[in-house]
C-alpha atoms as a PDB file:
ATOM      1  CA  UNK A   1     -30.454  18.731  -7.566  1.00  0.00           C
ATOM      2  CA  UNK A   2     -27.288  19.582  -5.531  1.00  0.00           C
ATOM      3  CA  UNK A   3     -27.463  22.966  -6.861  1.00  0.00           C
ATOM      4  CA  UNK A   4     -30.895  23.518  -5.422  1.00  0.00           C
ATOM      5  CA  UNK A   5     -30.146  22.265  -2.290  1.00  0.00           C
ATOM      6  CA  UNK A   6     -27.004  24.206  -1.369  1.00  0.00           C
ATOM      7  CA  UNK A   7     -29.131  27.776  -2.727  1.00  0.00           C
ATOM      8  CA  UNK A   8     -31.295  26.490  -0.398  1.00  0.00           C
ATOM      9  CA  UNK A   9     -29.195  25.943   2.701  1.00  0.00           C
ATOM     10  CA  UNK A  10     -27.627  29.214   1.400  1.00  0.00           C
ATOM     11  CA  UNK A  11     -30.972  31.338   1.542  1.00  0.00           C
ATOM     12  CA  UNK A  12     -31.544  30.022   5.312  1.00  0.00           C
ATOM     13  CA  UNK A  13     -28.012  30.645   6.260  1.00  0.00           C
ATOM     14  CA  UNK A  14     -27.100  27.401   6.887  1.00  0.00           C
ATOM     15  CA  UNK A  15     -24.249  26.979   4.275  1.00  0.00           C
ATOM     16  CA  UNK A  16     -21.805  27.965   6.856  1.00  0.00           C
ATOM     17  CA  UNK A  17     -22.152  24.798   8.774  1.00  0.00           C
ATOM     18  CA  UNK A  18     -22.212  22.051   6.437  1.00  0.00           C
ATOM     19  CA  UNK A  19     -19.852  19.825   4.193  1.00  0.00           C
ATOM     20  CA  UNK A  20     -19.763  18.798   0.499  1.00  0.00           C
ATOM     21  CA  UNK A  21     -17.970  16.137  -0.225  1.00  0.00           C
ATOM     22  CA  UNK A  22     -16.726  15.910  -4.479  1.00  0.00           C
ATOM     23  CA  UNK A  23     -14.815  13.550  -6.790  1.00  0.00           C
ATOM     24  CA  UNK A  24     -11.644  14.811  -7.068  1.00  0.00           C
ATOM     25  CA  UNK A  25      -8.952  12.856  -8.634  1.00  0.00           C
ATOM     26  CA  UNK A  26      -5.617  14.383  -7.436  1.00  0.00           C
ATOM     27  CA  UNK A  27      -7.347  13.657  -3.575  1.00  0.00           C
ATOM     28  CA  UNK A  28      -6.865  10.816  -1.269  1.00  0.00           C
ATOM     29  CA  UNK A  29      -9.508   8.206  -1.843  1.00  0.00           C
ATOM     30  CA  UNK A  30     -10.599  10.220  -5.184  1.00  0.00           C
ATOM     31  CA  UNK A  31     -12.648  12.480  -2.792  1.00  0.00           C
ATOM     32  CA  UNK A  32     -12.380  15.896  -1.174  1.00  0.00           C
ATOM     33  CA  UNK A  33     -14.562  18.018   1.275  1.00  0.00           C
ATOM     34  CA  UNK A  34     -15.435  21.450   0.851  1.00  0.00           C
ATOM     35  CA  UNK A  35     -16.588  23.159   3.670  1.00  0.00           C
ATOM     36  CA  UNK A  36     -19.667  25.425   3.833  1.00  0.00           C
ATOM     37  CA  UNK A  37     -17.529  28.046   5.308  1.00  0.00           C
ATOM     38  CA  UNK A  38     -14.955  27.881   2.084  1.00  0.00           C
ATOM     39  CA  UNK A  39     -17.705  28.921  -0.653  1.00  0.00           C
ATOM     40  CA  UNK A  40     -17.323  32.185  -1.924  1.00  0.00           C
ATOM     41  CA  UNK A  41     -19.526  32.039  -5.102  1.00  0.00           C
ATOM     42  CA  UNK A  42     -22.555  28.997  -5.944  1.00  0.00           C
ATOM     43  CA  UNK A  43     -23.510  29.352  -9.541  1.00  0.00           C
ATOM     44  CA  UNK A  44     -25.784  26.272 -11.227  1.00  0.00           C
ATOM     45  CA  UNK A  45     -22.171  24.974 -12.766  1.00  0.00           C
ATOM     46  CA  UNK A  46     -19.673  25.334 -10.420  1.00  0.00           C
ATOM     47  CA  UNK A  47     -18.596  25.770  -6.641  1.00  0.00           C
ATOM     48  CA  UNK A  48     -15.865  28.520  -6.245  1.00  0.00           C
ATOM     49  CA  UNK A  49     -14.526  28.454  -3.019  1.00  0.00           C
ATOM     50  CA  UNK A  50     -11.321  29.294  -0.751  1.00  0.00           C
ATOM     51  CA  UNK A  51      -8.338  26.457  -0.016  1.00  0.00           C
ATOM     52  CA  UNK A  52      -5.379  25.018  -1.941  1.00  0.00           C
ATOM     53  CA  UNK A  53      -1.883  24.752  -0.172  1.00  0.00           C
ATOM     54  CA  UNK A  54      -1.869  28.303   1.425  1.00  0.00           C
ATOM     55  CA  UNK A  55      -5.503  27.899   2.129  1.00  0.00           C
ATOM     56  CA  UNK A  56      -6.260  31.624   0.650  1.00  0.00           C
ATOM     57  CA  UNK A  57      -6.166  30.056  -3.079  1.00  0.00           C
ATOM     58  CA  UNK A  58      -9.403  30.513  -5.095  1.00  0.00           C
ATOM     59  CA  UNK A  59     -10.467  27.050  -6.288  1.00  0.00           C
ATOM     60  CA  UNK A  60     -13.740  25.941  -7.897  1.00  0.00           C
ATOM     61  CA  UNK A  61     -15.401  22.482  -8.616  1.00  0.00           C
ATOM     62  CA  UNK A  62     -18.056  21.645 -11.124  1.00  0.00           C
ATOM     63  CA  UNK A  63     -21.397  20.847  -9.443  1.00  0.00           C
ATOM     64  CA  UNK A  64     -21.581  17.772 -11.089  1.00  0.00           C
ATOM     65  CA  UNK A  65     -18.539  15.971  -9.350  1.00  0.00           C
ATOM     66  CA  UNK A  66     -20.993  17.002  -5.685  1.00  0.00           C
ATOM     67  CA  UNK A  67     -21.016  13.236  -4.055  1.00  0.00           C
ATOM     68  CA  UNK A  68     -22.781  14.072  -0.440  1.00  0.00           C
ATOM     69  CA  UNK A  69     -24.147  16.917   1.150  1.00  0.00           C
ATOM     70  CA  UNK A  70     -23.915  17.023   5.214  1.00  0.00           C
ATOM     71  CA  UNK A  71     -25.445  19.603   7.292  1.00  0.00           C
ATOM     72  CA  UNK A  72     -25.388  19.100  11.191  1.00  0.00           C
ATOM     73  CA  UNK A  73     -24.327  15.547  10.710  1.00  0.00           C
ATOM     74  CA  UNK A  74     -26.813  14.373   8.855  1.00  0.00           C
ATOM     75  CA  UNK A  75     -26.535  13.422   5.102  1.00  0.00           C
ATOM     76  CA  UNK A  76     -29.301  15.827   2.871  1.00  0.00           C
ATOM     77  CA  UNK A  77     -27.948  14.778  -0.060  1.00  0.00           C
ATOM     78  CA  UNK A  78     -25.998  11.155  -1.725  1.00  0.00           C
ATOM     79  CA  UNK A  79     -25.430  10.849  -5.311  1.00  0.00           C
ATOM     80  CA  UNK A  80     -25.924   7.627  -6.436  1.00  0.00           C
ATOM     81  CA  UNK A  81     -22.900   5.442  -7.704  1.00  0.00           C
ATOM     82  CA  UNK A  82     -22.468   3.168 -10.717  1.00  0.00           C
ATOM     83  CA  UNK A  83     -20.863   0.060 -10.560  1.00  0.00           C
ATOM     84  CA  UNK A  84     -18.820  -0.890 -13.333  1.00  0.00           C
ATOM     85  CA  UNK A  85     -19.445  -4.438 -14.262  1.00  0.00           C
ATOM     86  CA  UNK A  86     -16.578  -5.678 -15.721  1.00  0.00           C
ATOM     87  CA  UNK A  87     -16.459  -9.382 -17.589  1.00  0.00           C
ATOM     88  CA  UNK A  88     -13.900 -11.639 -18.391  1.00  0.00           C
ATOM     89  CA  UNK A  89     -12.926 -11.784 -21.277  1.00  0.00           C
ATOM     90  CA  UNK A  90     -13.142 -15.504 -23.154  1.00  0.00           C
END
């Protein structure tokens, strides 16, 4: 589903001005945004795109970890969350 979006938004042009927000561990609050500007390559697997410490690293992210999609501040896409029920134990 993200996939198809973001070929979408890439066929109108309109990758250039959005966000995509992904689990990343090593980030602040487990998340990090890529911006639409930053994507150099969209395959069905993986985002490659431009950023790292010096900014001119080549990074990618697997589609799968995609948590929202925002284009003109407006949310096109929100994965949904589990909640991890956790018991006590007796």
């Amino acid at each position: 589903m993200p996939y198809n979006i973001l070929s979408r938004l890439s066929a109108e042009g309109l990758l250039e001005s959005c966000s995509i927000i992904v689990f990343h561990k090593g980030a602040i609050g487990d998340r990090k945004t890529i911006f639409g500007r930053d994507i150099s390559k969209l395959t069905r697997s993986r985002i490659e795109h431009i950023g790292g410490e010096s900014g001119y690293e080549r990074l990618s992210a697997p589609i799968d970890s995609v948590i929202d999609i925002e284009a003109n501040s407006a949310t096109i896409f929100r994965r949904k969350m589990r909640i991890k029920r956790i018991y006590p134990r007796a």
